[in-house]
Every structure is written in C-alpha cells, then in structure tokens.
N, C-alpha and C. Protein backbone atom coordinates (compact mmCIF):
# COMPACT_ATOMS: atom_id res chain seq x y z
N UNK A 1 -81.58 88.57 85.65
CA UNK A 1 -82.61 89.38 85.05
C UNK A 1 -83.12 90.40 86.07
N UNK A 2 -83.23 91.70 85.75
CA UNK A 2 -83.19 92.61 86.62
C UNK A 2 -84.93 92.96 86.03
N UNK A 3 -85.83 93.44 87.18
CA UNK A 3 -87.57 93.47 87.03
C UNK A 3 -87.74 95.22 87.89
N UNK A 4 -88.30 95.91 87.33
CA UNK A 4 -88.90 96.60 88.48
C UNK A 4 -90.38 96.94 88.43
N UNK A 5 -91.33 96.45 89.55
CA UNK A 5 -92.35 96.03 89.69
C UNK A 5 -92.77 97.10 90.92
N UNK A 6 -93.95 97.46 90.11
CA UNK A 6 -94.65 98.68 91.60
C UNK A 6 -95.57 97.96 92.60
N UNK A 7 -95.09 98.88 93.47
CA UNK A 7 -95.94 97.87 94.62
C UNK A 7 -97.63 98.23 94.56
N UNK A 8 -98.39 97.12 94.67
CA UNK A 8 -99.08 97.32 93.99
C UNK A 8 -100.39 97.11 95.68
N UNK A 9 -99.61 96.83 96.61
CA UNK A 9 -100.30 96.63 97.84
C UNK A 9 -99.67 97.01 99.56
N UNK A 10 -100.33 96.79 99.96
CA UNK A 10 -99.30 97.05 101.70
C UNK A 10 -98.31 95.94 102.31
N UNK A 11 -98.42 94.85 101.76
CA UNK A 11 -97.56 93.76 101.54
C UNK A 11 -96.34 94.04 101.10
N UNK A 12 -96.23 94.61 99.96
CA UNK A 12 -95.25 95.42 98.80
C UNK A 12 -94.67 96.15 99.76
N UNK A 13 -95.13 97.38 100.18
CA UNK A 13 -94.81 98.84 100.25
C UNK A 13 -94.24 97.79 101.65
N UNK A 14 -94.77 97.22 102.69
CA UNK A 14 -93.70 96.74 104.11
C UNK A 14 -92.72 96.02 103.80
N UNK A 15 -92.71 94.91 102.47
CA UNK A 15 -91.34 94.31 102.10
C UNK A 15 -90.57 95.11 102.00
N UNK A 16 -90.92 96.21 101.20
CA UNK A 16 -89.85 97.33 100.86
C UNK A 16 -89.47 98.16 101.75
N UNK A 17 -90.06 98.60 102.70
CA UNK A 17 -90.17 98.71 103.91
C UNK A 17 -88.38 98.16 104.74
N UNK A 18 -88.99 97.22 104.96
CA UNK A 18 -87.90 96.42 105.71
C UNK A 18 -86.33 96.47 104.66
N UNK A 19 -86.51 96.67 103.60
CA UNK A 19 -85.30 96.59 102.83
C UNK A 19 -84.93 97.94 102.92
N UNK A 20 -85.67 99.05 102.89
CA UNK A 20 -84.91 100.11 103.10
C UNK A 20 -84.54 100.00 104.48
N UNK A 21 -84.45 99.70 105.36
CA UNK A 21 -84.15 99.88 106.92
C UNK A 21 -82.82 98.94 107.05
N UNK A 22 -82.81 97.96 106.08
CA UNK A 22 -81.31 97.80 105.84
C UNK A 22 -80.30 98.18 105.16
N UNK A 23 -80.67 98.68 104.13
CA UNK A 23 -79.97 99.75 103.39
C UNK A 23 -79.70 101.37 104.05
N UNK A 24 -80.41 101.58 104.22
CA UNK A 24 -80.30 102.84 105.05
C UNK A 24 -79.13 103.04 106.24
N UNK A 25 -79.32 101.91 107.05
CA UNK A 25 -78.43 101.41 108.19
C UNK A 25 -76.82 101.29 107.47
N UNK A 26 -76.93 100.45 106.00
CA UNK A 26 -75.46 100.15 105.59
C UNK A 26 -75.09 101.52 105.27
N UNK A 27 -75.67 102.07 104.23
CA UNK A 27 -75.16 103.15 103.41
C UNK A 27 -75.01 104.50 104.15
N UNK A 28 -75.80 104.83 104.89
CA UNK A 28 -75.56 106.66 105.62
C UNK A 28 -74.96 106.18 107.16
N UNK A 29 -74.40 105.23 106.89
CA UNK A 29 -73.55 105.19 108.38
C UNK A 29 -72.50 106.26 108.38
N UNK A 30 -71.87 106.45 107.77
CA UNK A 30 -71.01 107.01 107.03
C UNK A 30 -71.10 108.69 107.13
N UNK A 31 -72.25 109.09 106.88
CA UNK A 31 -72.80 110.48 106.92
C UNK A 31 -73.98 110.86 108.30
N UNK A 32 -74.28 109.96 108.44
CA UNK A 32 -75.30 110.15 109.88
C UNK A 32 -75.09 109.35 110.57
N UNK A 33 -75.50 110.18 112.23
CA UNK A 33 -75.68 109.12 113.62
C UNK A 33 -76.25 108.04 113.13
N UNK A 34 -75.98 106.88 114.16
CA UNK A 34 -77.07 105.62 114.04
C UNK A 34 -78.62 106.11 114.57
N UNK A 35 -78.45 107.28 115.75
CA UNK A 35 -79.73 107.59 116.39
C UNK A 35 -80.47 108.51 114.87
N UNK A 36 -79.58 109.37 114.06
CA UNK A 36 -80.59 110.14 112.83
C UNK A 36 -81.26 109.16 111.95
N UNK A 37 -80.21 108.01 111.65
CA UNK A 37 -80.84 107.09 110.41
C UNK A 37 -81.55 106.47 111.09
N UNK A 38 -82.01 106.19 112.38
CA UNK A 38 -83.24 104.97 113.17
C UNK A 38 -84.33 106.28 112.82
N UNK A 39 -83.95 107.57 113.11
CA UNK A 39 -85.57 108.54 113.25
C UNK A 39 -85.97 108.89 111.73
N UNK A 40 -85.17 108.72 110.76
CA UNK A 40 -85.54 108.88 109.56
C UNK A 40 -85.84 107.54 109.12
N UNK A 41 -85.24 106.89 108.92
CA UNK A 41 -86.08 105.60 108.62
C UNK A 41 -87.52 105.24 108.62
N UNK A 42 -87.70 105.48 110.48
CA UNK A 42 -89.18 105.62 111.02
C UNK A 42 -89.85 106.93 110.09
N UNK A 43 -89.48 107.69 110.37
CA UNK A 43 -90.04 108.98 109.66
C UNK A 43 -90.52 108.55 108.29
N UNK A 44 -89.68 108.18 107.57
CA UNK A 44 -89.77 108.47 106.22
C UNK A 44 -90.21 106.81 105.20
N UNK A 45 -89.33 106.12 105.86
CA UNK A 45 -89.52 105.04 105.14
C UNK A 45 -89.97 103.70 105.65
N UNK A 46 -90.42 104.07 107.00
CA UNK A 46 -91.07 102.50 108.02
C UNK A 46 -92.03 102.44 106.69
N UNK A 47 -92.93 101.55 107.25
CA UNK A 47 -94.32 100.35 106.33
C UNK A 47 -95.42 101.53 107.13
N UNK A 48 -95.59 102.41 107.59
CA UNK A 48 -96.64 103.43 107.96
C UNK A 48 -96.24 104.38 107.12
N UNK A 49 -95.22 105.06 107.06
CA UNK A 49 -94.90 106.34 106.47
C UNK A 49 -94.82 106.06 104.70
N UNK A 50 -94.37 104.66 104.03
CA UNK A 50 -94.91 104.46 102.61
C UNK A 50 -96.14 104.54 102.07
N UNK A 51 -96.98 103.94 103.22
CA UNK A 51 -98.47 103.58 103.32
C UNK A 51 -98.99 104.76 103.36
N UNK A 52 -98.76 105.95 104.11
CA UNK A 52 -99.39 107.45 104.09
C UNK A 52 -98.86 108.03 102.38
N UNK A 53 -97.57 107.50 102.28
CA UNK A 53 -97.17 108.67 101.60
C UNK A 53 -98.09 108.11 99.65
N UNK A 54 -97.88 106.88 99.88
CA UNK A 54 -98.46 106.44 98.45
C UNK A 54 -100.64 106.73 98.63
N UNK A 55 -101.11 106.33 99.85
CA UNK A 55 -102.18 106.83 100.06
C UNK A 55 -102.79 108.16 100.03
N UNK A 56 -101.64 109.07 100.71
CA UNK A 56 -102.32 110.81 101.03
C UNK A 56 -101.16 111.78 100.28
N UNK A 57 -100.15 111.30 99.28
CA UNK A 57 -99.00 112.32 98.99
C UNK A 57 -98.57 111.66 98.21
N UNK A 58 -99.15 111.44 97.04
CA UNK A 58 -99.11 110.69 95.49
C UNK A 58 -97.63 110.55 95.19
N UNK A 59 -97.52 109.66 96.01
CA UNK A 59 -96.22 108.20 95.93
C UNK A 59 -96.45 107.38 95.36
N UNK A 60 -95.14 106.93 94.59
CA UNK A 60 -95.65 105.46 93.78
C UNK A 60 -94.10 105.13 94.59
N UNK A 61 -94.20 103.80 94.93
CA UNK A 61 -92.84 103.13 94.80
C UNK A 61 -92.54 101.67 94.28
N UNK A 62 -91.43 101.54 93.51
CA UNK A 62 -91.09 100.26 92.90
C UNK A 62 -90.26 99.35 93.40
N UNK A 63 -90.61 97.74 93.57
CA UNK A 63 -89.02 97.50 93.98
C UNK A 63 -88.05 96.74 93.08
N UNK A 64 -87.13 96.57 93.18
CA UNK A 64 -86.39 96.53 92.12
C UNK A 64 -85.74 94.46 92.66
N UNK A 65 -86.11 93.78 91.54
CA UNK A 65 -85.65 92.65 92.08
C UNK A 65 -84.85 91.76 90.77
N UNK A 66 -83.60 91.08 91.01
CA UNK A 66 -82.72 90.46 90.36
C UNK A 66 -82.84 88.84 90.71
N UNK A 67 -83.51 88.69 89.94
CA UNK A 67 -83.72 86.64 89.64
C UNK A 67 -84.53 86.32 91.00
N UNK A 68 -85.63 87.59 90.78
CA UNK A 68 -86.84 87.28 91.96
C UNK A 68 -86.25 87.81 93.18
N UNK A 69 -85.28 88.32 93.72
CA UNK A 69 -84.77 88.79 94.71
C UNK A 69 -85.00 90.48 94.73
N UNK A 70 -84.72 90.64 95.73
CA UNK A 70 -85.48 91.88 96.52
C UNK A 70 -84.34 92.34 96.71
N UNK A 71 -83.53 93.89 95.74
CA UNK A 71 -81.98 93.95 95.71
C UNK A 71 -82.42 95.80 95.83
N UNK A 72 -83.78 96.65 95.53
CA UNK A 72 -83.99 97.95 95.77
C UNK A 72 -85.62 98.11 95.36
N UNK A 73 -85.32 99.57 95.45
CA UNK A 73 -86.10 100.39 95.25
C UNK A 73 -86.32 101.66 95.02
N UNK A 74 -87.51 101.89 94.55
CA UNK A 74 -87.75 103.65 93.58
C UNK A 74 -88.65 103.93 94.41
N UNK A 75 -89.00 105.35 95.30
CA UNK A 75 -89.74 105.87 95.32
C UNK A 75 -90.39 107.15 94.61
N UNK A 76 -91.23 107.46 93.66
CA UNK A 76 -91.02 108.66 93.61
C UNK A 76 -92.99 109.82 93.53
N UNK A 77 -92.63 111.08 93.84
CA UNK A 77 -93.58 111.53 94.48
C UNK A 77 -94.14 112.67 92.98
N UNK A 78 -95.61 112.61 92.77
CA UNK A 78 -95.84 112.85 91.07
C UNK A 78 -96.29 114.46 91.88
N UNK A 79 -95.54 115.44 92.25
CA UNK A 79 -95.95 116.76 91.81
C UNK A 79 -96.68 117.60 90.81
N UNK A 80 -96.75 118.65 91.11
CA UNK A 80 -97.89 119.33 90.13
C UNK A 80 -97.06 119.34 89.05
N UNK A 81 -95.63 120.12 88.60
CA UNK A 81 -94.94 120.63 87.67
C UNK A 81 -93.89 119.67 87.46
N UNK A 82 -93.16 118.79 88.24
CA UNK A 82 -92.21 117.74 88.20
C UNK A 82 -92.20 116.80 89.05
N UNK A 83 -91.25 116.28 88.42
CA UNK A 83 -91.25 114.71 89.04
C UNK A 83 -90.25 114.65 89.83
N UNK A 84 -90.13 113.94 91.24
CA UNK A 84 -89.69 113.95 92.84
C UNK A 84 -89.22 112.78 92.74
N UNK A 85 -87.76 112.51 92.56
CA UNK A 85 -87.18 111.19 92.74
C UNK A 85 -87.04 111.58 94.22
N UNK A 86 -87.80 110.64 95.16
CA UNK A 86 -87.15 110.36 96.61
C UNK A 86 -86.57 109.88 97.26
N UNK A 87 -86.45 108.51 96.17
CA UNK A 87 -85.65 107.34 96.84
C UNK A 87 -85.11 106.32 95.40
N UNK A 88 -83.59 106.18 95.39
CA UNK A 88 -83.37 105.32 94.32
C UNK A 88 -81.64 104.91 95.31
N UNK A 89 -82.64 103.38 95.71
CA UNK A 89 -81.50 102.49 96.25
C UNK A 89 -81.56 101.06 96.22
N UNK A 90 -79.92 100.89 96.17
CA UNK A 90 -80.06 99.16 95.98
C UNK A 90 -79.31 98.84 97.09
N UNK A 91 -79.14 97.50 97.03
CA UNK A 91 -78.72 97.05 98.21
C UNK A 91 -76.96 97.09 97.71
N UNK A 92 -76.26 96.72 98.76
CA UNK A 92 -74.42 97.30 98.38
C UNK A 92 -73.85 95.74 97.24
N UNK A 93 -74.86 94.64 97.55
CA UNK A 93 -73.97 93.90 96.80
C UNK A 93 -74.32 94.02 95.51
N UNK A 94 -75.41 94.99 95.11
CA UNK A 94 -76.03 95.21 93.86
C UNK A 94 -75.56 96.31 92.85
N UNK A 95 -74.95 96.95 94.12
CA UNK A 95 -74.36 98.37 92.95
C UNK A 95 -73.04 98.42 92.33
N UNK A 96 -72.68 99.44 91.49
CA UNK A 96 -71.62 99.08 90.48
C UNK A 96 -72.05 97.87 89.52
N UNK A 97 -73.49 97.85 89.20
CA UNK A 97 -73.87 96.82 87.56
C UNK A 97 -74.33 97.18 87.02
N UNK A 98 -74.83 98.75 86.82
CA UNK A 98 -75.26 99.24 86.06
C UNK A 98 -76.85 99.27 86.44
N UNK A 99 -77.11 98.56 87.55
CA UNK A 99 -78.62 98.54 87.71
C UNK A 99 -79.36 99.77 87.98
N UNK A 100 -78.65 100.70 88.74
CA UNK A 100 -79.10 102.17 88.87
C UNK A 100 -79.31 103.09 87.77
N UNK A 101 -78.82 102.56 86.99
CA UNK A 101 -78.52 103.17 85.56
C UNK A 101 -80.03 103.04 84.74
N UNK A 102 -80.34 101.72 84.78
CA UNK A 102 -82.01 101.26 84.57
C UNK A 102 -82.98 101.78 85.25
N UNK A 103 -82.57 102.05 86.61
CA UNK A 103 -83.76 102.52 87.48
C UNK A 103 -83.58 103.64 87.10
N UNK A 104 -83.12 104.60 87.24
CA UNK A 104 -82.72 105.89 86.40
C UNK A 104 -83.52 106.12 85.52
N UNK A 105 -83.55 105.27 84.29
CA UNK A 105 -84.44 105.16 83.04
C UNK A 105 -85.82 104.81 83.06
N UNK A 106 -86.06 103.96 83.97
CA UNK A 106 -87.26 103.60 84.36
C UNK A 106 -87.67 104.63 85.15
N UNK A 107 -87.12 106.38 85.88
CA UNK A 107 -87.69 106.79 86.36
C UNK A 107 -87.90 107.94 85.21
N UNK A 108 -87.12 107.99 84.21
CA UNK A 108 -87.46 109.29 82.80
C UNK A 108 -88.45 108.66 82.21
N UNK A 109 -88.18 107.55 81.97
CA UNK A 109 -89.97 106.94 81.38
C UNK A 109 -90.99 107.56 81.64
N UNK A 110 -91.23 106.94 83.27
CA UNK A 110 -92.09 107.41 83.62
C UNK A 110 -92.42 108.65 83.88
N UNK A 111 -91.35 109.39 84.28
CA UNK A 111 -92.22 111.02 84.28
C UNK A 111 -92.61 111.67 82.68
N UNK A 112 -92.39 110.94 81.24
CA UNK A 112 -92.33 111.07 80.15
C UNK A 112 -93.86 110.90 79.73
N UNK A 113 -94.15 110.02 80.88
CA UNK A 113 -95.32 108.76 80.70
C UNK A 113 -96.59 109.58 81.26
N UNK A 114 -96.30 110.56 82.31
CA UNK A 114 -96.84 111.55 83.09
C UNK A 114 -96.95 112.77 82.35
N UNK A 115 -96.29 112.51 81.65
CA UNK A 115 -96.06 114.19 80.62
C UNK A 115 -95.21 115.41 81.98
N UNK A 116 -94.35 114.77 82.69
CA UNK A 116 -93.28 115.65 83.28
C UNK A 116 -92.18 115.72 82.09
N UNK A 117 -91.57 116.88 82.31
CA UNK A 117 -90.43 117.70 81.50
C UNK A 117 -89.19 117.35 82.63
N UNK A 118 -89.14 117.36 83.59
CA UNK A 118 -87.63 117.66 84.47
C UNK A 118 -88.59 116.58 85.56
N UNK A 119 -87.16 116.35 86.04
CA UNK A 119 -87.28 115.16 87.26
C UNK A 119 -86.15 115.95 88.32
N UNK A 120 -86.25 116.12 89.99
CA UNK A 120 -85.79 116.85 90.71
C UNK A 120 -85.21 115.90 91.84
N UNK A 121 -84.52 116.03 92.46
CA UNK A 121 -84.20 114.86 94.14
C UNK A 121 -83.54 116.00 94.85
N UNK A 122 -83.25 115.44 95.89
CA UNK A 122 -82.34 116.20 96.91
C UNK A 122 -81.24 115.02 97.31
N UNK A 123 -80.06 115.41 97.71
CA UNK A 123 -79.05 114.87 97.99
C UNK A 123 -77.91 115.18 99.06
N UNK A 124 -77.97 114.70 100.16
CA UNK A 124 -77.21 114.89 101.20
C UNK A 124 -75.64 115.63 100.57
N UNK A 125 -75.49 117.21 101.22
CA UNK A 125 -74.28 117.72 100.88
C UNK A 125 -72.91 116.99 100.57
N UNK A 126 -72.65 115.95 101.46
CA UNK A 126 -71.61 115.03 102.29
C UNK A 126 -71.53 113.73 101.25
N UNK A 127 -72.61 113.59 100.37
CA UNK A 127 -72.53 112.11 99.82
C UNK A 127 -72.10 112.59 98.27
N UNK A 128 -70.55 112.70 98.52
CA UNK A 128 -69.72 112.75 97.18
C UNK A 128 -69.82 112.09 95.99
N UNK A 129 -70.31 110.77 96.76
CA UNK A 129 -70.19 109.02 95.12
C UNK A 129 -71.55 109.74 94.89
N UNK A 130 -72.82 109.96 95.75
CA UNK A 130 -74.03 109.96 94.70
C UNK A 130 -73.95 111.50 94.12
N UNK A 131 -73.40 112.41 94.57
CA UNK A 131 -73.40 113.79 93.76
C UNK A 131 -72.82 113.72 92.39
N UNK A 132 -71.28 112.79 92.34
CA UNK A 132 -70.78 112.47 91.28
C UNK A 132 -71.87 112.12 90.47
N UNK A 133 -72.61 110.65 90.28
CA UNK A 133 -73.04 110.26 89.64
C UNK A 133 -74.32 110.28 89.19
N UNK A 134 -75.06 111.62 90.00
CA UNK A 134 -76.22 112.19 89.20
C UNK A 134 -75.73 113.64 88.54
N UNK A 135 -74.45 114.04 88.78
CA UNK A 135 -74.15 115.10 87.92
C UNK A 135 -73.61 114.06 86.48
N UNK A 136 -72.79 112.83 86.81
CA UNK A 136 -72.46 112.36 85.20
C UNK A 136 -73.91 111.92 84.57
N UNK A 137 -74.68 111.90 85.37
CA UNK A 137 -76.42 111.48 84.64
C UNK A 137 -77.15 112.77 83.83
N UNK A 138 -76.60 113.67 84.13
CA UNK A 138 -76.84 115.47 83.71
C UNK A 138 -77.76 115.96 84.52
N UNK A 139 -77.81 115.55 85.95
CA UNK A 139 -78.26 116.30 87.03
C UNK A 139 -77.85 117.73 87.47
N UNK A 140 -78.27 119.03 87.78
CA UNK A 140 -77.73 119.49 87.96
C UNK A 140 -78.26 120.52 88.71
N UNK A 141 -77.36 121.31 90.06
CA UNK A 141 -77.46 122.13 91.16
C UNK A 141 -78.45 122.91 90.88
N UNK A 142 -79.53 122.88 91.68
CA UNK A 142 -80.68 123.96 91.22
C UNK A 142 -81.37 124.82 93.20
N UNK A 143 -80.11 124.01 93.95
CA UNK A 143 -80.44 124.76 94.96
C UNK A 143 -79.98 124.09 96.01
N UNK A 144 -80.29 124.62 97.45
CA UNK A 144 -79.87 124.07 98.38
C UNK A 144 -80.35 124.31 99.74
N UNK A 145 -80.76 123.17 100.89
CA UNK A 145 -81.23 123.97 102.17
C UNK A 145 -80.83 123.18 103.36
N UNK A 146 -81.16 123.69 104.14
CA UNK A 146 -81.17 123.04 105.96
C UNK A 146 -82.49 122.76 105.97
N UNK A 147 -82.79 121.81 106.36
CA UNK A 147 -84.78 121.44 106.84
C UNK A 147 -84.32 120.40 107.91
N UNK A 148 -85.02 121.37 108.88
CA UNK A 148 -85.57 120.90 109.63
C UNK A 148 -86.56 119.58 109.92
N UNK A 149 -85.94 118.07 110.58
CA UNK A 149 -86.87 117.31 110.28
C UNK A 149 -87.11 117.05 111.53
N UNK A 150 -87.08 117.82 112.92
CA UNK A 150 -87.13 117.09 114.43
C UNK A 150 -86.48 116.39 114.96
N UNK A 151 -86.64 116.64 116.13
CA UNK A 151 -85.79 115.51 117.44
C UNK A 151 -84.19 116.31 116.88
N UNK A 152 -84.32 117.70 116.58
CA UNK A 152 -83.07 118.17 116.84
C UNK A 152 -81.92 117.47 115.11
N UNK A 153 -82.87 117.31 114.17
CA UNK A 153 -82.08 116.28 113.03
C UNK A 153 -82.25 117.45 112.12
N UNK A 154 -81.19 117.72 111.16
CA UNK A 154 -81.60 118.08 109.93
C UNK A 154 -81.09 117.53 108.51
N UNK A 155 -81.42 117.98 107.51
CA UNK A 155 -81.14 117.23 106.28
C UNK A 155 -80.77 118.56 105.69
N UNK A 156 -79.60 118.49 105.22
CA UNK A 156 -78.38 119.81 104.55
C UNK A 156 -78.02 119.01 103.33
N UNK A 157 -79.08 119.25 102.21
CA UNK A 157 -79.28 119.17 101.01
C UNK A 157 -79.32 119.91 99.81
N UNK A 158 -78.12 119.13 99.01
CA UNK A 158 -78.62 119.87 97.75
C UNK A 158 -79.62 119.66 96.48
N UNK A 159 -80.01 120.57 95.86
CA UNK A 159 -81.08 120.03 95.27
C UNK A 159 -81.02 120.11 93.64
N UNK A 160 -81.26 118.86 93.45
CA UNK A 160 -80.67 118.25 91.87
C UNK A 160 -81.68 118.59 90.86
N UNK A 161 -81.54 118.60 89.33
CA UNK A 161 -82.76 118.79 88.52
C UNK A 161 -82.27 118.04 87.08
N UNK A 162 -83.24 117.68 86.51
CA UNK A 162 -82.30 116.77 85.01
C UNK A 162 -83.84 117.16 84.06
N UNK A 163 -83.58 117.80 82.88
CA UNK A 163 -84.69 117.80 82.13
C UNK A 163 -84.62 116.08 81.42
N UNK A 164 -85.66 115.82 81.38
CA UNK A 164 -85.83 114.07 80.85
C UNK A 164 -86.79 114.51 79.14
C-alpha cells in the first residue's frame, strides 16, 4: 500500500532529509561529481535547507511510504502563477511500479486544489530516463539555463511545463 503523507513537522522534513541524501548519492552519480552532489544536497536538501525552505519559501514536502516504509518524496514550492515541482524521488528499489506515476497525480491534485493551471520543474540536461518520462507525462520544453549555484557548481537545466 503506497501513502503519501506531508510532513507535517521537523522530525518529518529531517527523516526526509536523510532519505534524500541517499538517493541523491545513488541516482546523480552518474551525472555529477561526488564533491557537486555532497554541496547540493547540503544546499538544497539537508534537514536546515527543508526547514528554511517550507518555513520562509512556501514549500510543502511529502514523503512517500510503501507498507509504512520510507521509499520517497515530493517537494514542491506554491508560486504566485504555478506550481514548482522540485523534487519527485523514490528510492531505486521503488521505481519502475508505477509509484511515480501516483506521485505525479498527487502533485496535479494538488496544484488543482490551489487553483494552479500548469505545474513547472527543471531537469538536469544529461538525465535522458527522467526527460523521457516527463515528456510521456505531457511535460514539455519551455526553456533552459546555466545557474549558477557556487563553490564553482552549476545546474544546466531544462525547464519543463504540463498544464494540469
């Protein structure tokens, strides 16, 4: 039975925390240094940087758990005009079941739920499997950049859009 439950405290947001820092590590090995994914991690997704971002930069994040287990998570950020998927990951023994497919839905809900029209992400140039499969979701190219994130790192992204 697959649950996704918002974190509803700082308890939450550091469990989830720690699960992205293993996911992160498995999955962008592949596309980034070990030294980029340790400074983004910290950056973006340590148990301080959820805690700012759901406190001062209207974040919600969910985590996603299978028979009480702790297998992902949704972050996403409620903009003025659309909705900011930032983060939609599971762990590797979880994917390919269709579970992304739910979180997906559970994230059109909710921007439906918000009265958002279009839901937006960005997506590493280089990561072919997830470009595929938010273009078969009807995602589609609405832009692209270099940003600058420090310590000499950048993120060369394209940027996705899906009316919901």
């Amino acid at each position: 039975m697959i649950e996704i439950i918002p974190c509803i405290n700082d308890a939450m947001l550091m469990e989830t925390a720690t699960l992205a820092d293993a996911i992160w590590h498995e999955y962008f090995c592949s596309l980034l240094t070990p030294d980029q994914i340790d400074y983004m991690v910290a950056r973006f997704q340590s148990p301080e940087a959820m805690i700012r971002q759901v406190d001062q930069e209207h974040y919600g994040y969910w985590q996603v758990r299978q028979d009480g287990q702790l297998i992902g998570y949704i972050g996403l950020q409620f903009q003025k005009d659309r909705l900011f998927l930032s983060k939609l990951y599971l762990r590797k023994e979880s994917r390919g079941q269709g579970i992304a497919s739910g979180m997906l839905q559970m994230v059109y809900d909710t921007g439906r739920d918000y009265g958002y029209d279009r839901v937006w992400l960005t997506c590493n140039k280089h990561n072919r499997h997830s470009l595929d499969v938010y273009a078969a979701k009807g995602f589609v190219q609405i832009g692209e950049d270099v940003t600058d994130i420090g310590q000499g790192y950048v993120m060369d992204d394209y940027f996705l859009e899906r009316v919901i």
